[in-house]
N, C-alpha and C. Protein backbone atom coordinates (compact mmCIF):
# COMPACT_ATOMS: atom_id res chain seq x y z
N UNK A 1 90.22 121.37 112.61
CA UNK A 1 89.09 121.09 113.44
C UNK A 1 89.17 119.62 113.87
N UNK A 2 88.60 119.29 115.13
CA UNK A 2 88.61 118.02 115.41
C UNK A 2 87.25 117.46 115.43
N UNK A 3 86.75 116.40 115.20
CA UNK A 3 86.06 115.83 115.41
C UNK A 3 85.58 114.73 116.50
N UNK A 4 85.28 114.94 117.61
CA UNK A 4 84.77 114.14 118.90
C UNK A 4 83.52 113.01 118.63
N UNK A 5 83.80 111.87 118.41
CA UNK A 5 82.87 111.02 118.71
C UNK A 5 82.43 109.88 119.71
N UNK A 6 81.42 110.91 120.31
CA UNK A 6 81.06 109.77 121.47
C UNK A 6 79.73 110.47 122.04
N UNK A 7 78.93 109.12 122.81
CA UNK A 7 77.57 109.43 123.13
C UNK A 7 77.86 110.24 124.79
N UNK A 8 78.62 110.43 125.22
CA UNK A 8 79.37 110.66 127.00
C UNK A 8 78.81 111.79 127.02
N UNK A 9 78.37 112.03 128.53
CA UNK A 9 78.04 113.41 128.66
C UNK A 9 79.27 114.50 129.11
N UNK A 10 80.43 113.64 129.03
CA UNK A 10 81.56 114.87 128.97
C UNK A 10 82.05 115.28 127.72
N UNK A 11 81.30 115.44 126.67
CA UNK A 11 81.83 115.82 125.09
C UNK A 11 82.20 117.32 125.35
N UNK A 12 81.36 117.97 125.48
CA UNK A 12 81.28 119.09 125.74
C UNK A 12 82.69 119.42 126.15
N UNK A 13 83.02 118.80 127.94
CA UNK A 13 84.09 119.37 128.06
C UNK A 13 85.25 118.89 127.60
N UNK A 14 85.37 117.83 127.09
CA UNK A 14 86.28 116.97 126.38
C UNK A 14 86.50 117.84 125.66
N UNK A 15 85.91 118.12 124.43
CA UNK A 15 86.00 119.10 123.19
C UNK A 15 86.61 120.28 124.03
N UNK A 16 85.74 121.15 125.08
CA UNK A 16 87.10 122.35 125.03
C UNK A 16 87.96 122.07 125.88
N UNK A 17 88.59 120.72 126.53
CA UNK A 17 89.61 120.81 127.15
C UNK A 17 90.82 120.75 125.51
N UNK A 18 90.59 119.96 124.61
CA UNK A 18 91.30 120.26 123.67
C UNK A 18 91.56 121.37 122.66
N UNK A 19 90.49 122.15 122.64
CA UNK A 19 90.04 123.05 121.91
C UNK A 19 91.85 124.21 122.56
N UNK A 20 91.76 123.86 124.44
CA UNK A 20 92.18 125.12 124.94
C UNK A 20 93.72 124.73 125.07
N UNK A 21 93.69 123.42 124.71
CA UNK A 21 95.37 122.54 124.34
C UNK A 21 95.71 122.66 122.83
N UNK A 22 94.95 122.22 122.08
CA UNK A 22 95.96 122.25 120.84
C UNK A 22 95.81 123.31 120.28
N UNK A 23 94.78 124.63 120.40
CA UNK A 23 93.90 125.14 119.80
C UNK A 23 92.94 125.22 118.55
N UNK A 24 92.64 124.14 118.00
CA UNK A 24 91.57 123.63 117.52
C UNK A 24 90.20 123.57 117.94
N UNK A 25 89.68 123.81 116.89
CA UNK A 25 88.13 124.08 116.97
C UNK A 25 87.46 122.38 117.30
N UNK A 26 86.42 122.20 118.03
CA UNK A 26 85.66 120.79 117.52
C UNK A 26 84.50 120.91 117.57
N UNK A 27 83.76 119.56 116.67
CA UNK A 27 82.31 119.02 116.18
C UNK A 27 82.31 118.12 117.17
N UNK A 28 81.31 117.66 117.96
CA UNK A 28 81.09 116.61 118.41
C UNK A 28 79.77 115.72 117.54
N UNK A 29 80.04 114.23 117.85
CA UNK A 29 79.08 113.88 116.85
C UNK A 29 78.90 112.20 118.15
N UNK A 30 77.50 112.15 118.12
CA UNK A 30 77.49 111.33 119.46
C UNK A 30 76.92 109.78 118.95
N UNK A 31 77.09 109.66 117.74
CA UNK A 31 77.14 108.20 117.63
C UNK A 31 78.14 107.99 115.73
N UNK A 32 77.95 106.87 115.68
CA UNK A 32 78.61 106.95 114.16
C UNK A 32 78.41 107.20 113.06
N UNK A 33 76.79 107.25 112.87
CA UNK A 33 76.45 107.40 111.73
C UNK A 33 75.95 108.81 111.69
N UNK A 34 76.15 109.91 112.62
CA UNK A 34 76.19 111.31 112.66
C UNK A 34 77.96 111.43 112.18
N UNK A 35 78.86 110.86 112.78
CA UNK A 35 80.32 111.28 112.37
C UNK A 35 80.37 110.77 110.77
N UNK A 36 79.77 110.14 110.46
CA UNK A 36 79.96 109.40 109.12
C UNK A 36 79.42 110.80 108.15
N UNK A 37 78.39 111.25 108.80
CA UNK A 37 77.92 112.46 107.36
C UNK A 37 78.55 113.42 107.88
N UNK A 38 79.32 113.73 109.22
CA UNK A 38 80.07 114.89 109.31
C UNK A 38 81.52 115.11 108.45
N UNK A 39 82.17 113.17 108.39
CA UNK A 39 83.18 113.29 107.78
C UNK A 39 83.36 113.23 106.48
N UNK A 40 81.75 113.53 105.62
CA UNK A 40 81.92 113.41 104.06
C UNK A 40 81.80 115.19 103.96
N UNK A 41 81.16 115.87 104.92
CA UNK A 41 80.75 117.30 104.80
C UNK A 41 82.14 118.04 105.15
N UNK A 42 83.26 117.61 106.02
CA UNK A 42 83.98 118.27 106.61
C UNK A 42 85.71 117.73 106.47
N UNK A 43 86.51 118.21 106.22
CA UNK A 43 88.01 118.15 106.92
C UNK A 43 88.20 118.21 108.09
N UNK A 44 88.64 116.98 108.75
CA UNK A 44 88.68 117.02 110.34
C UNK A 44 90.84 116.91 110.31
N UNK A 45 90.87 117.57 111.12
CA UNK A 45 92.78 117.04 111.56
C UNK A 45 92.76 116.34 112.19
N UNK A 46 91.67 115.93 113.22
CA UNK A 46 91.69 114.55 114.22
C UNK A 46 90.43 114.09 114.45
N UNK A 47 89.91 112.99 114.33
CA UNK A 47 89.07 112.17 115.27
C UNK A 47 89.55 111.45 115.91
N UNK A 48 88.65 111.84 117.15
CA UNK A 48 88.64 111.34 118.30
C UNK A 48 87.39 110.17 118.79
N UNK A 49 87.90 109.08 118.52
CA UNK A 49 86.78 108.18 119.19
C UNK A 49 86.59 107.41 120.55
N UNK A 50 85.74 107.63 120.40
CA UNK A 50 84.99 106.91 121.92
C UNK A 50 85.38 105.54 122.04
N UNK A 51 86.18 104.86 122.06
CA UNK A 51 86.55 103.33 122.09
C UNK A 51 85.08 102.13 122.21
N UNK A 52 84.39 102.73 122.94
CA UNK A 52 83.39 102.51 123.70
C UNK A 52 82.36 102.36 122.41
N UNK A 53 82.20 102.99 121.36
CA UNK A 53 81.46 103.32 120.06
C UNK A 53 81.88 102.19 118.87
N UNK A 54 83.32 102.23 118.97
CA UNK A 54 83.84 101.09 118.11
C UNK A 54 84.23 99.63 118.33
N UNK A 55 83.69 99.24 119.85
CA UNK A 55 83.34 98.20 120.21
C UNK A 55 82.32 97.74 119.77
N UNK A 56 81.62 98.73 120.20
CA UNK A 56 79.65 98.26 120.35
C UNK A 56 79.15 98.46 119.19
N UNK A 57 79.97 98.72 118.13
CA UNK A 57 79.38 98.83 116.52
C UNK A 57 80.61 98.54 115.72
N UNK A 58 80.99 97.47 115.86
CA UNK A 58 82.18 97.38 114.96
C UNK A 58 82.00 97.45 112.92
N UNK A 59 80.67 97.58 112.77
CA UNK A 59 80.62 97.33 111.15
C UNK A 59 80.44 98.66 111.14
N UNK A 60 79.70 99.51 111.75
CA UNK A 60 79.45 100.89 111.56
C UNK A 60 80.88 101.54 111.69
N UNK A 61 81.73 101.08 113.04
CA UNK A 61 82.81 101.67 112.96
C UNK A 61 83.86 101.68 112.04
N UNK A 62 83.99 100.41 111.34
CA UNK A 62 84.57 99.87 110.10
C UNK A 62 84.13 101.20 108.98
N UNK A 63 82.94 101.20 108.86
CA UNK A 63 82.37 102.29 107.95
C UNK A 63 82.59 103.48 107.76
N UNK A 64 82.66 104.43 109.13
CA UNK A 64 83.33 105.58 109.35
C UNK A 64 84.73 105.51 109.20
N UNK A 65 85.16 104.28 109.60
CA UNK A 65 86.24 104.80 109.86
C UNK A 65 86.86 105.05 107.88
N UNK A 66 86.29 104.52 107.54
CA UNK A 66 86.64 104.61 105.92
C UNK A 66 86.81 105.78 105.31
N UNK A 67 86.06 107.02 106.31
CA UNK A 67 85.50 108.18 105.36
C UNK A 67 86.18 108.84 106.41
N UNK A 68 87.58 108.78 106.87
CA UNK A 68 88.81 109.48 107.39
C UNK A 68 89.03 110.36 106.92
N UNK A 69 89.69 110.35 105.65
CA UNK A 69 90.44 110.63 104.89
C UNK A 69 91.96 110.81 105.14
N UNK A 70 92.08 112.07 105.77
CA UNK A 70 93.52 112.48 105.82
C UNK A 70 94.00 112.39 107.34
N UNK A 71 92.23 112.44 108.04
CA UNK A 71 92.64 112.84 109.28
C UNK A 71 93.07 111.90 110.26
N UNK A 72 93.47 112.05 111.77
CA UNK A 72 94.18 111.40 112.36
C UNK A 72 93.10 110.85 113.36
N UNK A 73 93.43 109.11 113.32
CA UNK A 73 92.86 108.62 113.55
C UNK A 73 92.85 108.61 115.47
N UNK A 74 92.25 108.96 116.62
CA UNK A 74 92.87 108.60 117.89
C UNK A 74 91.47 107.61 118.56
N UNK A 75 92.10 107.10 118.71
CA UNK A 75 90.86 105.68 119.95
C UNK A 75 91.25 106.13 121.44
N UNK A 76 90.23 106.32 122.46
CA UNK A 76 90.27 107.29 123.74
C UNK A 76 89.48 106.32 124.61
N UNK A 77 89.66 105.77 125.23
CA UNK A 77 88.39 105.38 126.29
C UNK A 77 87.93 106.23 127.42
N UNK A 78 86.77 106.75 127.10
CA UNK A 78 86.68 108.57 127.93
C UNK A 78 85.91 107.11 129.07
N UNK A 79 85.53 106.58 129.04
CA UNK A 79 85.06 106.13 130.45
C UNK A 79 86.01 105.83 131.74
N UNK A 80 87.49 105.69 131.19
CA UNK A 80 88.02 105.49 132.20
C UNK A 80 89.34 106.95 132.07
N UNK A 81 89.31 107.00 131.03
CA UNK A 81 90.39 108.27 131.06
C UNK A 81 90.10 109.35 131.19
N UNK A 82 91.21 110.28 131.97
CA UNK A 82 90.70 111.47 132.39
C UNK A 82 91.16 112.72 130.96
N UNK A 83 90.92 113.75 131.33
CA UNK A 83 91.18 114.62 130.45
C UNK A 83 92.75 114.81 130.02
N UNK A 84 93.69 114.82 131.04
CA UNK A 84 94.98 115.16 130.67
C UNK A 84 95.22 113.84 129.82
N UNK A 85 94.99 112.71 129.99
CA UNK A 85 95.51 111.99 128.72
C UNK A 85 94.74 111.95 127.31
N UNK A 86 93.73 112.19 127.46
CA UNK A 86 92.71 113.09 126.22
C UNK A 86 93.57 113.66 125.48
N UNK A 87 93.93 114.66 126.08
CA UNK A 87 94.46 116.00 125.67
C UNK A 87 96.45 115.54 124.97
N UNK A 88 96.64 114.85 126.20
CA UNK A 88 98.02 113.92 125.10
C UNK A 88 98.17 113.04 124.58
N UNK A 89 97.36 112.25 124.26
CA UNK A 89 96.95 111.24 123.27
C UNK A 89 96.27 112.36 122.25
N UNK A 90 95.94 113.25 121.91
CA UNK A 90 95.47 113.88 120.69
C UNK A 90 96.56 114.91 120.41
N UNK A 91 96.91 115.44 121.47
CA UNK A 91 98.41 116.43 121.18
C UNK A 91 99.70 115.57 120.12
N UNK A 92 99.89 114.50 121.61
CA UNK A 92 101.07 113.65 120.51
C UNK A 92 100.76 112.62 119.05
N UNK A 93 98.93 112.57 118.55
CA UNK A 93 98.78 112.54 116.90
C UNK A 93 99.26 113.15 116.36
N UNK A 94 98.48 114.89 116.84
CA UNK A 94 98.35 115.87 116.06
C UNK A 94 99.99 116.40 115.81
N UNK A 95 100.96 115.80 116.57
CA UNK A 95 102.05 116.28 116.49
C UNK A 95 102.72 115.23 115.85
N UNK A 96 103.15 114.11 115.81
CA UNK A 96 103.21 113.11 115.08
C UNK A 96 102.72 113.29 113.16
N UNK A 97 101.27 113.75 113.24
CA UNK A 97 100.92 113.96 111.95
C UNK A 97 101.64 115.09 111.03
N UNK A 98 101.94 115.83 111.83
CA UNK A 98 102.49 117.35 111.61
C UNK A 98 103.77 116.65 110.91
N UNK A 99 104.53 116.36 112.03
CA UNK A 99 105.99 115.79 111.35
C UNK A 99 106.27 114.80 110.02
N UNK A 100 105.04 114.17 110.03
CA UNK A 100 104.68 112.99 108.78
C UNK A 100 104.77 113.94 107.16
N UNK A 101 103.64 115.08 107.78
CA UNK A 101 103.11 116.04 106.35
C UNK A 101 104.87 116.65 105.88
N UNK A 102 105.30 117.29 106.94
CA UNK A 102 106.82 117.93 106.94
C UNK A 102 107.45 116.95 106.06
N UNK A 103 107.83 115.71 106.75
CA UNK A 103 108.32 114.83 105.69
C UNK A 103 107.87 114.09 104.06
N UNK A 104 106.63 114.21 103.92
CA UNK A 104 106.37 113.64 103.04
C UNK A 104 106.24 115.21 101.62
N UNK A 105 106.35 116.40 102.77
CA UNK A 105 106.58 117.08 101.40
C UNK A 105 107.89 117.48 101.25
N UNK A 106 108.89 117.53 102.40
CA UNK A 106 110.33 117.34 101.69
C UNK A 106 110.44 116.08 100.59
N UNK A 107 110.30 115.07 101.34
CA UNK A 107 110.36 114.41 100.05
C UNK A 107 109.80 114.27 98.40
N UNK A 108 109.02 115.09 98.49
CA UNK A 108 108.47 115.20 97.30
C UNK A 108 108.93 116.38 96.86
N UNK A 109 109.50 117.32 97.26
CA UNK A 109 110.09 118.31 96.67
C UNK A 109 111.70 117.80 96.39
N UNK A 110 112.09 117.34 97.44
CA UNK A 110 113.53 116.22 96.79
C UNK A 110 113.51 115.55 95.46
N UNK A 111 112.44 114.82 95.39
CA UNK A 111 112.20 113.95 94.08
C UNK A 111 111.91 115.15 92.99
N UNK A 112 111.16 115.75 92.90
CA UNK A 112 111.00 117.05 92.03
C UNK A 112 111.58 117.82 91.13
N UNK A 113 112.55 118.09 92.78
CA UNK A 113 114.31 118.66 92.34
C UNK A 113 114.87 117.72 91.40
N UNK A 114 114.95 116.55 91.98
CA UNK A 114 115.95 116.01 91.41
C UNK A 114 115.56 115.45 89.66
N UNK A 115 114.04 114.89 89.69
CA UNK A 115 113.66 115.35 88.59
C UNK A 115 113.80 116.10 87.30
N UNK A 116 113.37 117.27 88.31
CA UNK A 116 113.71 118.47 87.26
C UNK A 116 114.78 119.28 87.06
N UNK A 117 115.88 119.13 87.99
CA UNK A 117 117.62 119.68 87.78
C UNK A 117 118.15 119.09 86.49
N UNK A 118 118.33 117.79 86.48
CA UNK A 118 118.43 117.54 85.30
C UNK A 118 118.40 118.20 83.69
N UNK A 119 117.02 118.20 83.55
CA UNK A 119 115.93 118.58 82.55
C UNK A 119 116.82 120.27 82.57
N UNK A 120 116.48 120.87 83.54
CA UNK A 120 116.75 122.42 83.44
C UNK A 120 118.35 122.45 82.77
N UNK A 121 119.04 121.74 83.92
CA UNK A 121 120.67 121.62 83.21
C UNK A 121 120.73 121.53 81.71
N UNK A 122 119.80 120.48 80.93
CA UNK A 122 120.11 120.09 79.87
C UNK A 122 119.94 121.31 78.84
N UNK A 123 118.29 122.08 79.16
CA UNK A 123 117.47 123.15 78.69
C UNK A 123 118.85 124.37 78.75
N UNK A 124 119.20 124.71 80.13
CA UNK A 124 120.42 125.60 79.86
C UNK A 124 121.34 125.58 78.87
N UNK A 125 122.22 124.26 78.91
CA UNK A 125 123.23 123.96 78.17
C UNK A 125 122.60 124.17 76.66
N UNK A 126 121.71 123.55 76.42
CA UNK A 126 121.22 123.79 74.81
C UNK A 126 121.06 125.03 74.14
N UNK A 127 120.46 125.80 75.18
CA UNK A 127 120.07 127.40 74.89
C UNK A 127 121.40 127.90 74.70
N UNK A 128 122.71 127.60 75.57
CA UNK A 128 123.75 127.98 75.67
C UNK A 128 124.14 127.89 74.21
N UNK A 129 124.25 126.63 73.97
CA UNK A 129 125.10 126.16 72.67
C UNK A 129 124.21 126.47 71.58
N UNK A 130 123.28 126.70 71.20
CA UNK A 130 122.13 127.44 70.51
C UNK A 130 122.47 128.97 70.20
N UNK A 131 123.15 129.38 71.20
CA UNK A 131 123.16 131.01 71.16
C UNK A 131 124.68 131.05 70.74
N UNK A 132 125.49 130.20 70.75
CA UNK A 132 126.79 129.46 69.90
C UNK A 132 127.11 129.35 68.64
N UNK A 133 126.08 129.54 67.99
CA UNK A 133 125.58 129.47 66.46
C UNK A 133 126.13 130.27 65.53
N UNK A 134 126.90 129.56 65.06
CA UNK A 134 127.60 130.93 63.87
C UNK A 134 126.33 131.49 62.81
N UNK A 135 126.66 132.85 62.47
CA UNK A 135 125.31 133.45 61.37
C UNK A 135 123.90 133.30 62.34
N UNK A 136 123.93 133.05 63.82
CA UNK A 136 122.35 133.20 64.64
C UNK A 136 121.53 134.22 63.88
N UNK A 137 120.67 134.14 62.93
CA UNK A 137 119.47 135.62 62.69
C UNK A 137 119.44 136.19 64.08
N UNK A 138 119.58 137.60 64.43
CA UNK A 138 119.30 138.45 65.69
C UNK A 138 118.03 138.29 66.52
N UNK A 139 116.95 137.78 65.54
CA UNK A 139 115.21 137.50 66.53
C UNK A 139 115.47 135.92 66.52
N UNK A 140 116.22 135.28 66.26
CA UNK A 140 116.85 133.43 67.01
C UNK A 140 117.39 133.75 68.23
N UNK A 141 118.46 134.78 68.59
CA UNK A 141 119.21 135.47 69.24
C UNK A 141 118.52 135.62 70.54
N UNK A 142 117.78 136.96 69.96
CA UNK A 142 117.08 137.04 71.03
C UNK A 142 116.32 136.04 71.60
N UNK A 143 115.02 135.38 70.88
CA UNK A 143 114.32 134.88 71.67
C UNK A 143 115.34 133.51 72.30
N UNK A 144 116.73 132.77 72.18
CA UNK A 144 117.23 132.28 72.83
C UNK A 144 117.80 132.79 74.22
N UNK A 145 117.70 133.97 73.98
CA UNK A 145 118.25 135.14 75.61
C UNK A 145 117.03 134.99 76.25
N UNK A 146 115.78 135.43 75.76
CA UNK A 146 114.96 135.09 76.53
C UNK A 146 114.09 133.78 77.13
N UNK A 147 114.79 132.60 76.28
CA UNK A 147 113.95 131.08 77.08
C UNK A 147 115.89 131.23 77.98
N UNK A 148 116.65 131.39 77.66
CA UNK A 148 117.67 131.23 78.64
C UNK A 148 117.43 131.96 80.05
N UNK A 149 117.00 133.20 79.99
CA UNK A 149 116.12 134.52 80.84
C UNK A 149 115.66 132.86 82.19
N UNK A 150 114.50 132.63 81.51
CA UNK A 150 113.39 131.87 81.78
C UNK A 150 113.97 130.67 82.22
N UNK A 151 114.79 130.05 82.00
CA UNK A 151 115.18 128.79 82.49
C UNK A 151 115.89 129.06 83.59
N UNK A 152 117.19 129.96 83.64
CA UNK A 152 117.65 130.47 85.10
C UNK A 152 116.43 130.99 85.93
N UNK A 153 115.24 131.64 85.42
CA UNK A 153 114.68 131.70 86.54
C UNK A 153 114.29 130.44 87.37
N UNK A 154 113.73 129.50 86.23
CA UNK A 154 113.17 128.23 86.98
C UNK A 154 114.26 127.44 87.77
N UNK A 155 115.28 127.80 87.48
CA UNK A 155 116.52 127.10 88.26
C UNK A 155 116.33 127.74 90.10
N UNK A 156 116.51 129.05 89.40
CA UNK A 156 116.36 129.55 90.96
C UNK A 156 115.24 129.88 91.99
N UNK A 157 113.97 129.70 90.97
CA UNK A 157 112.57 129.09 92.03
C UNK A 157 112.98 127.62 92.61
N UNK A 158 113.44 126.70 91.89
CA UNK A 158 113.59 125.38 92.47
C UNK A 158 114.67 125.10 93.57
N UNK A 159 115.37 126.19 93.60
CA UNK A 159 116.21 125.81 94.59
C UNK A 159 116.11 126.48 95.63
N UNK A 160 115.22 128.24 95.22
CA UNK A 160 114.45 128.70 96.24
C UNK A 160 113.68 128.25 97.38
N UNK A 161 113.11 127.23 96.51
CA UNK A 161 111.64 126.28 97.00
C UNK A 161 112.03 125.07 97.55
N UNK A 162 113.35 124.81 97.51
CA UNK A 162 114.26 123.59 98.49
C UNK A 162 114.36 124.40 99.87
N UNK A 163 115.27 125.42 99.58
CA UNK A 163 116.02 126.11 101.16
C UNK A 163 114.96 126.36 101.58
N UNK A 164 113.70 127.21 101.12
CA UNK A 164 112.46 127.77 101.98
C UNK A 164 112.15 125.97 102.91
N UNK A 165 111.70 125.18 101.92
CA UNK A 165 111.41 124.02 102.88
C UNK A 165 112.03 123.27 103.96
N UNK A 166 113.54 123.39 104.39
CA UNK A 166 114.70 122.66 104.82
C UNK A 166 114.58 122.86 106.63
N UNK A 167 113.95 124.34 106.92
CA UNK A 167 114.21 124.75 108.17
C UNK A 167 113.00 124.09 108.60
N UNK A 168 111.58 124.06 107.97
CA UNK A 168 110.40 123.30 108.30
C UNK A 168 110.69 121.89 108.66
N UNK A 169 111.81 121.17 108.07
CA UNK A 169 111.90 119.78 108.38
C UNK A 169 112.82 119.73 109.23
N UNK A 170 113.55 120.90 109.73
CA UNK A 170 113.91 120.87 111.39
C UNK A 170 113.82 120.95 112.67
N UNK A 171 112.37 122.14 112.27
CA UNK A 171 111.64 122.09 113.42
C UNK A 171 110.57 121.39 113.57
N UNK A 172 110.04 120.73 112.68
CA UNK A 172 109.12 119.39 112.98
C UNK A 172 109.67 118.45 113.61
């Protein structure tokens, strides 16, 4: 959802000229301290501000702008701009942001991996050499077949869960 803030009487169509570009839903909120309780109530993917709003209230704007969170920040001057740059100035955030999230969770699944390959390698090898055991009691036995079971699986969720992610960070 996006969030539109500005007092303009083109919100309305502002909001669905984007609505019918990125396809996102929007709130309009026509001064700051309406966007301020919208953005503690709501997840926005973009605000959109009125340039015009964060001039003429710079401590208020300071304020909102605090209670972002995740979402993407865009500054618009609807008084002089027309809709098609509206619409690509919030397209090329929202696309920009997209590619950011792509990357920041490959990378965290990189670090993860690499993390936890290790650890699993070691867990294998032990179970291995564990089940190596001259005189093993048969229920040692077993339950070493079965954390071994269990550790190849986790091997091959993690590397599952690499390739599934790899094509996402190509087409972003």
């Amino acid at each position: 959802m996006i969030l539109l803030v500005t007092p303009s009487e083109r919100a309305a169509e502002c909001g669905a000229a984007l609505r019918e570009a990125i396809g996102e839903e929007f709130v309009i909120a026509e001064n700051l301290v309406r966007a301020t309780v919208l953005l503690r109530a709501e997840f926005y993917l973009a605000v959109v501000f009125d340039q015009y709003l964060l001039e003429s209230e710079p401590d208020e704007a300071a304020n909102t702008i605090g209670h972002l969170g995740t979402a993407i920040l865009v500054q618009v001057n609807l008084a002089i701009s027309g809709m098609d740059r509206l619409v690509r100035e919030v397209r090329a955030a929202v696309k920009r942001q997209r590619r950011e999230e792509v990357a920041a969770r490959q990378a965290a699944i990189g670090k993860l991996q690499g993390e936890l390959s290790g650890t699993v390698t070691a867990l294998l090898l032990s179970t291995e050499l564990a089940m190596e055991t001259p005189d093993l009691p048969p229920a040692a036995a077993e339950k070493l077949r079965s954390v071994l079971k269990l550790v190849q699986q986790l091997r091959r969720q993690l590397e599952s869960a690499c390739q599934t992610e790899e094509p996402e960070a190509v087409r972003g």
